[in-house]
N, C-alpha and C. Protein backbone atom coordinates (compact mmCIF):
# COMPACT_ATOMS: atom_id res chain seq x y z
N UNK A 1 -10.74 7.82 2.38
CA UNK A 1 -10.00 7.33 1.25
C UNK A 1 -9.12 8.42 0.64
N UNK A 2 -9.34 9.48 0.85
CA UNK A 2 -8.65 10.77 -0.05
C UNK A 2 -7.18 11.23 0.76
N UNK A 3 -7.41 10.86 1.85
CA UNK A 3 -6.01 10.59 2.96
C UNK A 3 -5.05 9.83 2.27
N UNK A 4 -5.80 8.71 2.22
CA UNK A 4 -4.82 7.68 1.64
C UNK A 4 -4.05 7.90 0.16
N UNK A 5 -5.15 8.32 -0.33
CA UNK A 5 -4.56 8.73 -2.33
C UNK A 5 -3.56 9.61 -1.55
N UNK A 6 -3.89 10.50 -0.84
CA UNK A 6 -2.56 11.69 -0.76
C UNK A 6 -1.75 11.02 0.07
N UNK A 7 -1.11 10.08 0.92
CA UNK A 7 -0.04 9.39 1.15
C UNK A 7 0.74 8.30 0.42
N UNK A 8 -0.30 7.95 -0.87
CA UNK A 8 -0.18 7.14 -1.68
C UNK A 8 0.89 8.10 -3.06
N UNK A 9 0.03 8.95 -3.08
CA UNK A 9 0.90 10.00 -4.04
C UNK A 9 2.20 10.33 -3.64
N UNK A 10 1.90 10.87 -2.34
CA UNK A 10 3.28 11.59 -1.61
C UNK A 10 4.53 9.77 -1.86
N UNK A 11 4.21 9.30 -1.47
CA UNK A 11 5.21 8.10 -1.69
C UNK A 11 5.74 7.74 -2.57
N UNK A 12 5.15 7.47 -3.60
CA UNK A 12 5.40 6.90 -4.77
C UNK A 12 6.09 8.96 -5.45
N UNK A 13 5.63 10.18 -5.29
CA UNK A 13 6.73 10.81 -5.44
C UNK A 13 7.77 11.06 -5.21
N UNK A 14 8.23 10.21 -4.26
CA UNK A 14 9.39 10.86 -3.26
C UNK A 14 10.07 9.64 -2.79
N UNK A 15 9.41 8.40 -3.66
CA UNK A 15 9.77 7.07 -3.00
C UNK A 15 9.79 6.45 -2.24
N UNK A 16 9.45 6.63 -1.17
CA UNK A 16 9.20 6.60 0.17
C UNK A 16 8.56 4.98 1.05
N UNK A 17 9.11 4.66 1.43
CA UNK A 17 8.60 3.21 2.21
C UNK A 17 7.14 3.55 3.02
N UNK A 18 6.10 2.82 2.84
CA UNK A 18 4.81 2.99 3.22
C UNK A 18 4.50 1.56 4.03
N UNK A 19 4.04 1.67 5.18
CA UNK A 19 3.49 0.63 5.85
C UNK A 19 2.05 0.35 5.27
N UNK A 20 1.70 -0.63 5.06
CA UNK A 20 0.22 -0.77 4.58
C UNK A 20 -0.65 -1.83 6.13
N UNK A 21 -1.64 -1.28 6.51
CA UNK A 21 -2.21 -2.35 6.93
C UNK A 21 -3.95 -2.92 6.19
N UNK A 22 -3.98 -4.12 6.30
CA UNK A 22 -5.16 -4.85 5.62
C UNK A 22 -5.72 -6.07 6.12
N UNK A 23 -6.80 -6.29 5.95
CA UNK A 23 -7.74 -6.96 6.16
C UNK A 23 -6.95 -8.20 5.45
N UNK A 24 -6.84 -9.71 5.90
CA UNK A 24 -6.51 -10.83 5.34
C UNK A 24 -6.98 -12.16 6.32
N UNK A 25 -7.60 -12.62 5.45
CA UNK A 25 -8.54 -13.90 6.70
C UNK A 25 -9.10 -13.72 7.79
N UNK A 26 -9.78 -12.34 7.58
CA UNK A 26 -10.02 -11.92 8.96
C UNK A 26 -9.13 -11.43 10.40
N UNK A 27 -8.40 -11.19 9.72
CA UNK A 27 -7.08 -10.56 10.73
C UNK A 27 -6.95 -9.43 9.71
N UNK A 28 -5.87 -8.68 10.59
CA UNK A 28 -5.39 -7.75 10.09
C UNK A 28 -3.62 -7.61 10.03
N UNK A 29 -2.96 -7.54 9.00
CA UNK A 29 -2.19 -7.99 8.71
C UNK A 29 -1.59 -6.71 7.93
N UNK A 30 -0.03 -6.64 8.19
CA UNK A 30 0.76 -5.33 7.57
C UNK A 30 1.97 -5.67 6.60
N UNK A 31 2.25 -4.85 5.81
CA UNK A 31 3.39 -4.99 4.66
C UNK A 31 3.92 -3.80 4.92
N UNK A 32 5.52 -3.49 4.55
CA UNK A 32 6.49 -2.59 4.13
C UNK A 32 6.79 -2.40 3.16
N UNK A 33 7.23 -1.44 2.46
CA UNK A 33 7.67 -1.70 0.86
C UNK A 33 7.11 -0.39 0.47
N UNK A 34 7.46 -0.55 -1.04
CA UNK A 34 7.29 0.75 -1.64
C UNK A 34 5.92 0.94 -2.64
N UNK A 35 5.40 1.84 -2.84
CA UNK A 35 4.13 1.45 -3.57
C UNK A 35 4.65 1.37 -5.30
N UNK A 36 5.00 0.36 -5.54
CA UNK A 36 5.12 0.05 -7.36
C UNK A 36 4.34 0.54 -8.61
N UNK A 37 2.78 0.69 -8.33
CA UNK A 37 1.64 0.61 -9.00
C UNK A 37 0.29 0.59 -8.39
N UNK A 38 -0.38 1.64 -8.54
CA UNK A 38 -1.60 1.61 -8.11
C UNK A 38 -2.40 1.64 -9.58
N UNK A 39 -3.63 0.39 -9.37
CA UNK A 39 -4.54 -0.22 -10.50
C UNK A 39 -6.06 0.59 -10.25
N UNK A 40 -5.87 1.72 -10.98
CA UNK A 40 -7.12 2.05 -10.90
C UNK A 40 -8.77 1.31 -11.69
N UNK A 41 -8.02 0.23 -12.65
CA UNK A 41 -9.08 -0.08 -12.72
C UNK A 41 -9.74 -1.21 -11.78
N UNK A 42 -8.66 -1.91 -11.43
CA UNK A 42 -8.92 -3.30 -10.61
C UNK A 42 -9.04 -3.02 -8.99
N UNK A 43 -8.47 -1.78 -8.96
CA UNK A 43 -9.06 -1.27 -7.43
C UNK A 43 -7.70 -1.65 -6.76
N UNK A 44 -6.73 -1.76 -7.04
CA UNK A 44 -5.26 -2.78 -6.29
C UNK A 44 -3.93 -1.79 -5.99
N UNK A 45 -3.51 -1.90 -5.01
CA UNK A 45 -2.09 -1.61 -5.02
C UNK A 45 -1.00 -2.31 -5.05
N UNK A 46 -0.11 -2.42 -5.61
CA UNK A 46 1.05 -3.41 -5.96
C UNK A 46 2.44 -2.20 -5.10
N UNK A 47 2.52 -3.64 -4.05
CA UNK A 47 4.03 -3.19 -3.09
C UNK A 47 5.09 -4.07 -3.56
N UNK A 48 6.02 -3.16 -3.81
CA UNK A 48 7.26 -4.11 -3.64
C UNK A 48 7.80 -3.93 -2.06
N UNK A 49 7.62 -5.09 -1.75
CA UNK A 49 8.15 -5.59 -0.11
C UNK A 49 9.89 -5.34 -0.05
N UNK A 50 10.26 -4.79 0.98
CA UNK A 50 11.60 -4.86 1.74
C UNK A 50 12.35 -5.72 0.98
N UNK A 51 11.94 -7.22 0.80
CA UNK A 51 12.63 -8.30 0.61
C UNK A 51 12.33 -8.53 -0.97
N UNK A 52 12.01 -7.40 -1.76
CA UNK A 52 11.60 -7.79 -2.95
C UNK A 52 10.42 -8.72 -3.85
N UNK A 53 9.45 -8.90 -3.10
CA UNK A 53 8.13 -9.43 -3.21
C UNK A 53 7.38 -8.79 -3.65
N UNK A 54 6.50 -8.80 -4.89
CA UNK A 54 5.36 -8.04 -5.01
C UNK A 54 4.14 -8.47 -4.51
N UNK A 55 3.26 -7.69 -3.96
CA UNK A 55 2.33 -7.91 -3.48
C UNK A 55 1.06 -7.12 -3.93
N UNK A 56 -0.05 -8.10 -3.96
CA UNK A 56 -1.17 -6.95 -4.57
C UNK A 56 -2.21 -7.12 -3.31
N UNK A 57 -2.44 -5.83 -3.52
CA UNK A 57 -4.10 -5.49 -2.10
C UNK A 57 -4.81 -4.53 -2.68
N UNK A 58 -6.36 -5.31 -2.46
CA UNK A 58 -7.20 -4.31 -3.00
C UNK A 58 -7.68 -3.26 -2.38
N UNK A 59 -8.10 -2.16 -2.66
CA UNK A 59 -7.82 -1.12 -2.07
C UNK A 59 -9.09 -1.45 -0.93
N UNK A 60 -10.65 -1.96 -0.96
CA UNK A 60 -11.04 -2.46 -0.31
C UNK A 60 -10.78 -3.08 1.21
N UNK A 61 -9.82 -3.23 1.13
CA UNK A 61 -9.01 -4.34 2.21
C UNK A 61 -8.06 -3.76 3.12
N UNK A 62 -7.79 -2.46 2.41
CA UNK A 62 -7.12 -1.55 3.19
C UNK A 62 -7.41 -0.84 4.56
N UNK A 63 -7.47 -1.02 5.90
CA UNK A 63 -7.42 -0.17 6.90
C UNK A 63 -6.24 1.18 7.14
N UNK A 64 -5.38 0.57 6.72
CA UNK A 64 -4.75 1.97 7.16
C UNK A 64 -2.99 1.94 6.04
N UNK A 65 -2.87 2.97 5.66
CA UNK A 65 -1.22 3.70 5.29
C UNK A 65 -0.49 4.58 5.87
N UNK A 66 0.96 3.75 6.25
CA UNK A 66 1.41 5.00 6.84
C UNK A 66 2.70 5.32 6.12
N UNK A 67 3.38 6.53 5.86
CA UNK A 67 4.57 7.00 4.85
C UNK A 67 5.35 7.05 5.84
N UNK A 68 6.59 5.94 5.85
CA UNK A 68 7.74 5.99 6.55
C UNK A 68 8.68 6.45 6.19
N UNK A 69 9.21 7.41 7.08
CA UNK A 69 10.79 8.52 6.46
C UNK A 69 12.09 7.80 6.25
């Protein structure tokens, strides 16, 4: 998890487009976008998607982040 806070940080400093992948109905399922807000109390990250969508994922659900250049 401490990987992730530090790609999570690095992004959201530098703005940076982050691939997210996550757990959803039992698949695993990916978003693009930028990280908007991370909810430390609710456990959530809020992406704004490529196409302008916000999206929330709990950090739970998360398999993997990657910081795209």
């Amino acid at each position: 998890m401490e990987e992730f806070d530090q790609r999570i940080a690095y992004a959201i400093e530098y703005n940076l487009l982050v691939k997210v992948i996550f757990w959803s109905d039992s698949f695993t399922s990916d978003i693009t976008g930028r990280v908007h807000f991370v909810n430390s109390i609710n456990y959530q990250l809020r992406i704004e998607s490529e196409t302008g969508e916000f999206h929330r994922i709990s950090f739970k659900d998360v398999v993997g982040i990657a910081v795209l250049a």
